[in-house]
C-alpha atoms as a PDB file:
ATOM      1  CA  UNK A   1     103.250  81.635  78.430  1.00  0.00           C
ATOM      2  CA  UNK A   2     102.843  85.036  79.077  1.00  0.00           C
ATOM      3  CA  UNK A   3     100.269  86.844  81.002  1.00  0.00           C
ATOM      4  CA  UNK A   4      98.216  88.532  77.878  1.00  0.00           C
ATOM      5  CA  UNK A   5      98.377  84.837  75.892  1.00  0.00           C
ATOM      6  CA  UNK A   6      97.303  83.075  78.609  1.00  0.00           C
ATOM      7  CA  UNK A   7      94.495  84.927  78.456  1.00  0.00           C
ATOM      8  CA  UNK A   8      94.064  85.221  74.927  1.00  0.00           C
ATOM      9  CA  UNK A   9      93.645  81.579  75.303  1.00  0.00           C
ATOM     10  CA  UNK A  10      91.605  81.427  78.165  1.00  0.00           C
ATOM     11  CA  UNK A  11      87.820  80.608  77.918  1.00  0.00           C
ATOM     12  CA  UNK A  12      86.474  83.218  80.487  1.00  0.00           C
ATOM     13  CA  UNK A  13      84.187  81.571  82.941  1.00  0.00           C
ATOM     14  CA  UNK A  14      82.382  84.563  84.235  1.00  0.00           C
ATOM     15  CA  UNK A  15      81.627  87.120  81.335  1.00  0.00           C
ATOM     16  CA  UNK A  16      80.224  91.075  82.136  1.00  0.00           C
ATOM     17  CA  UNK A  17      78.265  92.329  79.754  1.00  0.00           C
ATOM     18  CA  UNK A  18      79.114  96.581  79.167  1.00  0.00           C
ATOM     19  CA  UNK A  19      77.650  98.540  76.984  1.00  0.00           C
ATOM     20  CA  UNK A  20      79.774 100.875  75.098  1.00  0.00           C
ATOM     21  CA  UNK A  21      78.600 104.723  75.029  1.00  0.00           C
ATOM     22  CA  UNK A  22      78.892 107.219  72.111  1.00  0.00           C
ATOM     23  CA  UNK A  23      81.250 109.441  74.272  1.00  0.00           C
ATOM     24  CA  UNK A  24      83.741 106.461  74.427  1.00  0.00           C
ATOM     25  CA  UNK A  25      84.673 106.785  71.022  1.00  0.00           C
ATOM     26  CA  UNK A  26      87.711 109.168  71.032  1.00  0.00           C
ATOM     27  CA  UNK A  27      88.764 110.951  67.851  1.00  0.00           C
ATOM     28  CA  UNK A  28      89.898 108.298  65.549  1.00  0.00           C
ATOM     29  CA  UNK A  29      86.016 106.996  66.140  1.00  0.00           C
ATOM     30  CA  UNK A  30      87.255 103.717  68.134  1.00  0.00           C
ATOM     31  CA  UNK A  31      86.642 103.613  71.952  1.00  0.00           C
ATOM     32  CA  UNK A  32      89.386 105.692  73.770  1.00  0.00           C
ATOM     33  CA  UNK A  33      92.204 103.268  75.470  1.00  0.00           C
ATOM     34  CA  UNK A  34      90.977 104.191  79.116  1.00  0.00           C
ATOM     35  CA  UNK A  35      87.471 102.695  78.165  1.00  0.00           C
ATOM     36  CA  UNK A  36      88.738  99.002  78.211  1.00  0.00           C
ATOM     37  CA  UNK A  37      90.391  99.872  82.061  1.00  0.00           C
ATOM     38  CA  UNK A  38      87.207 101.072  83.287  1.00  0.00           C
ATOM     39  CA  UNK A  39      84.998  98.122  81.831  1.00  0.00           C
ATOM     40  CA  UNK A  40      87.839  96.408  83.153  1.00  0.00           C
ATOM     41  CA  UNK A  41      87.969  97.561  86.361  1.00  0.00           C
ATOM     42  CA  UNK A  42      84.270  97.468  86.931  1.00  0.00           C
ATOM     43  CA  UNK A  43      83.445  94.342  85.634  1.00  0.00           C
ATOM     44  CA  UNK A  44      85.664  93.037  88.522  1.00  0.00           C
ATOM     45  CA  UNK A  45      84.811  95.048  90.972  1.00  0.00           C
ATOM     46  CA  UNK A  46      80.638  94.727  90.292  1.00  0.00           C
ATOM     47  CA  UNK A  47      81.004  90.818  90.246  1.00  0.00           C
ATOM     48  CA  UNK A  48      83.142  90.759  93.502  1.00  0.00           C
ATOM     49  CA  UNK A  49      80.122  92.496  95.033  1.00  0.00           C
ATOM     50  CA  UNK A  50      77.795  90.608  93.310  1.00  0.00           C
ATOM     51  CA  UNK A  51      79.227  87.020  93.947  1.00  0.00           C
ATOM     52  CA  UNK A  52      81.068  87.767  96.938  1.00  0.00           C
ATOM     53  CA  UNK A  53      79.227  90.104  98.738  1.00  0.00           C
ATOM     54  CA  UNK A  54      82.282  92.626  98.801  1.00  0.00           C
ATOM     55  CA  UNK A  55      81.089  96.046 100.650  1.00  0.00           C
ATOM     56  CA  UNK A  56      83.683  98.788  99.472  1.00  0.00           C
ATOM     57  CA  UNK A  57      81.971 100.822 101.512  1.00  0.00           C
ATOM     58  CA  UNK A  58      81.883  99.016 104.842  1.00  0.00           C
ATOM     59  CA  UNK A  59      84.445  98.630 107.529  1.00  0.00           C
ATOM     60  CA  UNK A  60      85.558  95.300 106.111  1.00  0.00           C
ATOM     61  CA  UNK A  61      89.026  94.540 103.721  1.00  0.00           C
ATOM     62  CA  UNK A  62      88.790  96.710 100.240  1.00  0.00           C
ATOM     63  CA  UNK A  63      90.962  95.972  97.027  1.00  0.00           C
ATOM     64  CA  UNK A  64      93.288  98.616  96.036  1.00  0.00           C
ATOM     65  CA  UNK A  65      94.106  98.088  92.523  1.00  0.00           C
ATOM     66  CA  UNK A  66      98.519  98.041  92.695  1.00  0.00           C
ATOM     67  CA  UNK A  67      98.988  97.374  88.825  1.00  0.00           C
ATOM     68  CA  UNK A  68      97.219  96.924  86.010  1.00  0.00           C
ATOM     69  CA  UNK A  69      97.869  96.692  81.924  1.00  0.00           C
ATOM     70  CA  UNK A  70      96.095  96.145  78.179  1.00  0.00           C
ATOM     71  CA  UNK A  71      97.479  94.718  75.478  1.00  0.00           C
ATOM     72  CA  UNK A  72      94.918  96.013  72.612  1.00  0.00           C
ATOM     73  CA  UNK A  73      94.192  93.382  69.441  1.00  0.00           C
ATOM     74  CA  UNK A  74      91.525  95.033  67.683  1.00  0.00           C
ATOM     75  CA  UNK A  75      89.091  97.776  67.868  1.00  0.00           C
ATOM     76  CA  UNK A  76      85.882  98.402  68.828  1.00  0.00           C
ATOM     77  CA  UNK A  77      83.520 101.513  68.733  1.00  0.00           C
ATOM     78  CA  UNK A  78      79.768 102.727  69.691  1.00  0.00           C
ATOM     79  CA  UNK A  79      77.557 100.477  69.880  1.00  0.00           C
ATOM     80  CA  UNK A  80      79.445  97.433  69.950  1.00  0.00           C
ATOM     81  CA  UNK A  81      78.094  95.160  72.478  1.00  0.00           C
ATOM     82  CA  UNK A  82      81.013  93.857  74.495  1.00  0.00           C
ATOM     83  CA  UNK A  83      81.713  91.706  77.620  1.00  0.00           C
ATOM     84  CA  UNK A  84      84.619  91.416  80.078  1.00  0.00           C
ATOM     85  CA  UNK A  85      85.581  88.005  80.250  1.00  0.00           C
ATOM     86  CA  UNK A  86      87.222  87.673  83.921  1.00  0.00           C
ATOM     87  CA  UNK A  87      89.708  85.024  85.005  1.00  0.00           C
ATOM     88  CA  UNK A  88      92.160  84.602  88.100  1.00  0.00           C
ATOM     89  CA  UNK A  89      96.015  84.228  86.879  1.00  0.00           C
ATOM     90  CA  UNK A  90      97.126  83.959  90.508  1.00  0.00           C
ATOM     91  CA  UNK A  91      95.573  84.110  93.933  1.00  0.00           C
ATOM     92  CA  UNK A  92      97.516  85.005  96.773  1.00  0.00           C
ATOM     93  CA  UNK A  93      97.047  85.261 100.391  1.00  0.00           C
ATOM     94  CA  UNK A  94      96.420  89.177 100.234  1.00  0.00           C
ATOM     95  CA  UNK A  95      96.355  89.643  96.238  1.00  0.00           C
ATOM     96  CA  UNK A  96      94.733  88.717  93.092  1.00  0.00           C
ATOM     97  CA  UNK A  97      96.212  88.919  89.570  1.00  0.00           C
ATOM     98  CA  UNK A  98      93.049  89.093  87.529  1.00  0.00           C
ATOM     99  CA  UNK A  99      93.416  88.030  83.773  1.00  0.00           C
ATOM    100  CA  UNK A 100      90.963  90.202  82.031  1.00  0.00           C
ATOM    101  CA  UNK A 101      89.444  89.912  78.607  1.00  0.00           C
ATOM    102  CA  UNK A 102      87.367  92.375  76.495  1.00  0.00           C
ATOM    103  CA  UNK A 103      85.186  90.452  74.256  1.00  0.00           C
ATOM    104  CA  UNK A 104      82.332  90.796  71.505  1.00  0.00           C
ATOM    105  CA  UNK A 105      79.186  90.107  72.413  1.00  0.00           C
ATOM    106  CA  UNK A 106      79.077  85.628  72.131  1.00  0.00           C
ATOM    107  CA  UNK A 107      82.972  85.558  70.537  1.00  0.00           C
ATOM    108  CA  UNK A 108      85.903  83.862  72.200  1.00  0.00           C
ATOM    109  CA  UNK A 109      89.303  85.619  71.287  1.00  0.00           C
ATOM    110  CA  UNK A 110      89.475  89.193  73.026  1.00  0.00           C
ATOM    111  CA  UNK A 111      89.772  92.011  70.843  1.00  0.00           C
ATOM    112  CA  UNK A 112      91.961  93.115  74.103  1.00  0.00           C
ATOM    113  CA  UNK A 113      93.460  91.467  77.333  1.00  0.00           C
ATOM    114  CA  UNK A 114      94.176  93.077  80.617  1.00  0.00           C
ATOM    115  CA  UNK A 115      95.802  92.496  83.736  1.00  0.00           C
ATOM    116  CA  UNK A 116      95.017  93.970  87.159  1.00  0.00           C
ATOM    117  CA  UNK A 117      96.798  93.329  90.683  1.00  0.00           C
ATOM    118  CA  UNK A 118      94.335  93.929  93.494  1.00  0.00           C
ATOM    119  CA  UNK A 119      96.196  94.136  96.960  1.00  0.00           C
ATOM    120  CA  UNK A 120      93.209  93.724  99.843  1.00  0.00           C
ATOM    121  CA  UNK A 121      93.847  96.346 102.595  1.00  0.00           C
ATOM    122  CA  UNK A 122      92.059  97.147 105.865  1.00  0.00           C
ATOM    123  CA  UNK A 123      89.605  99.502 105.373  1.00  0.00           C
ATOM    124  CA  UNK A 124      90.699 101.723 108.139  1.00  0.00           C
ATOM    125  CA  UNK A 125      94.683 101.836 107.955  1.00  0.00           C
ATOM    126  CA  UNK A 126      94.668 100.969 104.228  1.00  0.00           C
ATOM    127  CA  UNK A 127      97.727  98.061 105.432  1.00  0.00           C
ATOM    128  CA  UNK A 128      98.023  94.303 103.881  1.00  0.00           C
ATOM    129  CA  UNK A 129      94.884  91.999 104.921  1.00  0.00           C
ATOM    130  CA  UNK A 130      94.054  88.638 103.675  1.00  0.00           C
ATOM    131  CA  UNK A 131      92.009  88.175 100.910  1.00  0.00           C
ATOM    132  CA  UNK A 132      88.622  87.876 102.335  1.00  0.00           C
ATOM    133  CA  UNK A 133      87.197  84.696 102.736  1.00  0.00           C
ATOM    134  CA  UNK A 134      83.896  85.439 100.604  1.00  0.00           C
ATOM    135  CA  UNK A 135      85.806  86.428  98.060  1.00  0.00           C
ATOM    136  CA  UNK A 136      88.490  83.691  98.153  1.00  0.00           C
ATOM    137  CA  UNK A 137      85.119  81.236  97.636  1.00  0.00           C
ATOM    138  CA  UNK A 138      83.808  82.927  95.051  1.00  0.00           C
ATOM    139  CA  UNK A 139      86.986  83.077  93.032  1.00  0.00           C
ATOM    140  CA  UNK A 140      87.822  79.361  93.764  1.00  0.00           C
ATOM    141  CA  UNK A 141      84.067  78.569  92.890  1.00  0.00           C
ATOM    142  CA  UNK A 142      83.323  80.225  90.238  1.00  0.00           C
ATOM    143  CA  UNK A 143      86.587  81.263  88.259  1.00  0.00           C
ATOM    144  CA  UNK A 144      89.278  78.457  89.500  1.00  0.00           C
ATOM    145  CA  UNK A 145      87.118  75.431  89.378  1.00  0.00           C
END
């Protein structure tokens, strides 16, 4: 199975609501392709602060984000409410593959999925650290259970 049917199949645990903006509709009048990457992107990163107390700012591990793709089903446009549906494809000992869904407001199949590969690096020489513990909980609580 690959990545973006896996989670077209998936029934995302955690869901992020995100509001969609009336500059995010590009010129065709649906939201512009980089939209879905930021909800994306900030869905994840929001909830790993929220649920796993995550401080990007602190001296503690941050995620760099080392890949990351969309595969887009259908479109959406201001003011479609939408939600990120996050899941976890893998979790490693210093990575997570995150399989991402963008979602109508209370509907199952994603009108888009997405991938991202954080990496977890030091804060302070931006090198390979384990994924931090709070954050392995959270993920094994909350998105793997």
């Amino acid at each position: 199975m690959t990545t973006t049917t896996a989670a077209a199949a998936r029934v995302f645990r955690v869901r992020v609501p995100f509001s969609t903006r009336w500059n995010d509709n590009d010129q065709y009048g649906h939201l512009n392709n980089a939209v879905y990457y930021e909800a994306m992107d900030t869905a994840v990163n929001s909830w790993m602060i929220r649920a796993a107390g995550l401080d990007p700012h602190g001296d503690g591990p941050i995620a760099f984000c080392a890949a990351s793709s969309c595969e887009f089903r259908a479109s959406a446009s201001f003011p479609d409410a939408l939600e990120v549906g996050i899941g976890v494809e893998r979790l490693g000992t210093s990575s997570v593959a995150w399989a991402l869904g963008i979602l109508r407001d209370g509907e199952h199949e994603p009108i888009a999925t997405g991938r991202f590969v954080h990496v977890f690096v030091d804060a302070a020489s931006r090198r390979p650290t384990a994924v931090p513990a709070s954050v392995r909980a959270a993920i094994e609580e909350h998105l793997l259970g």
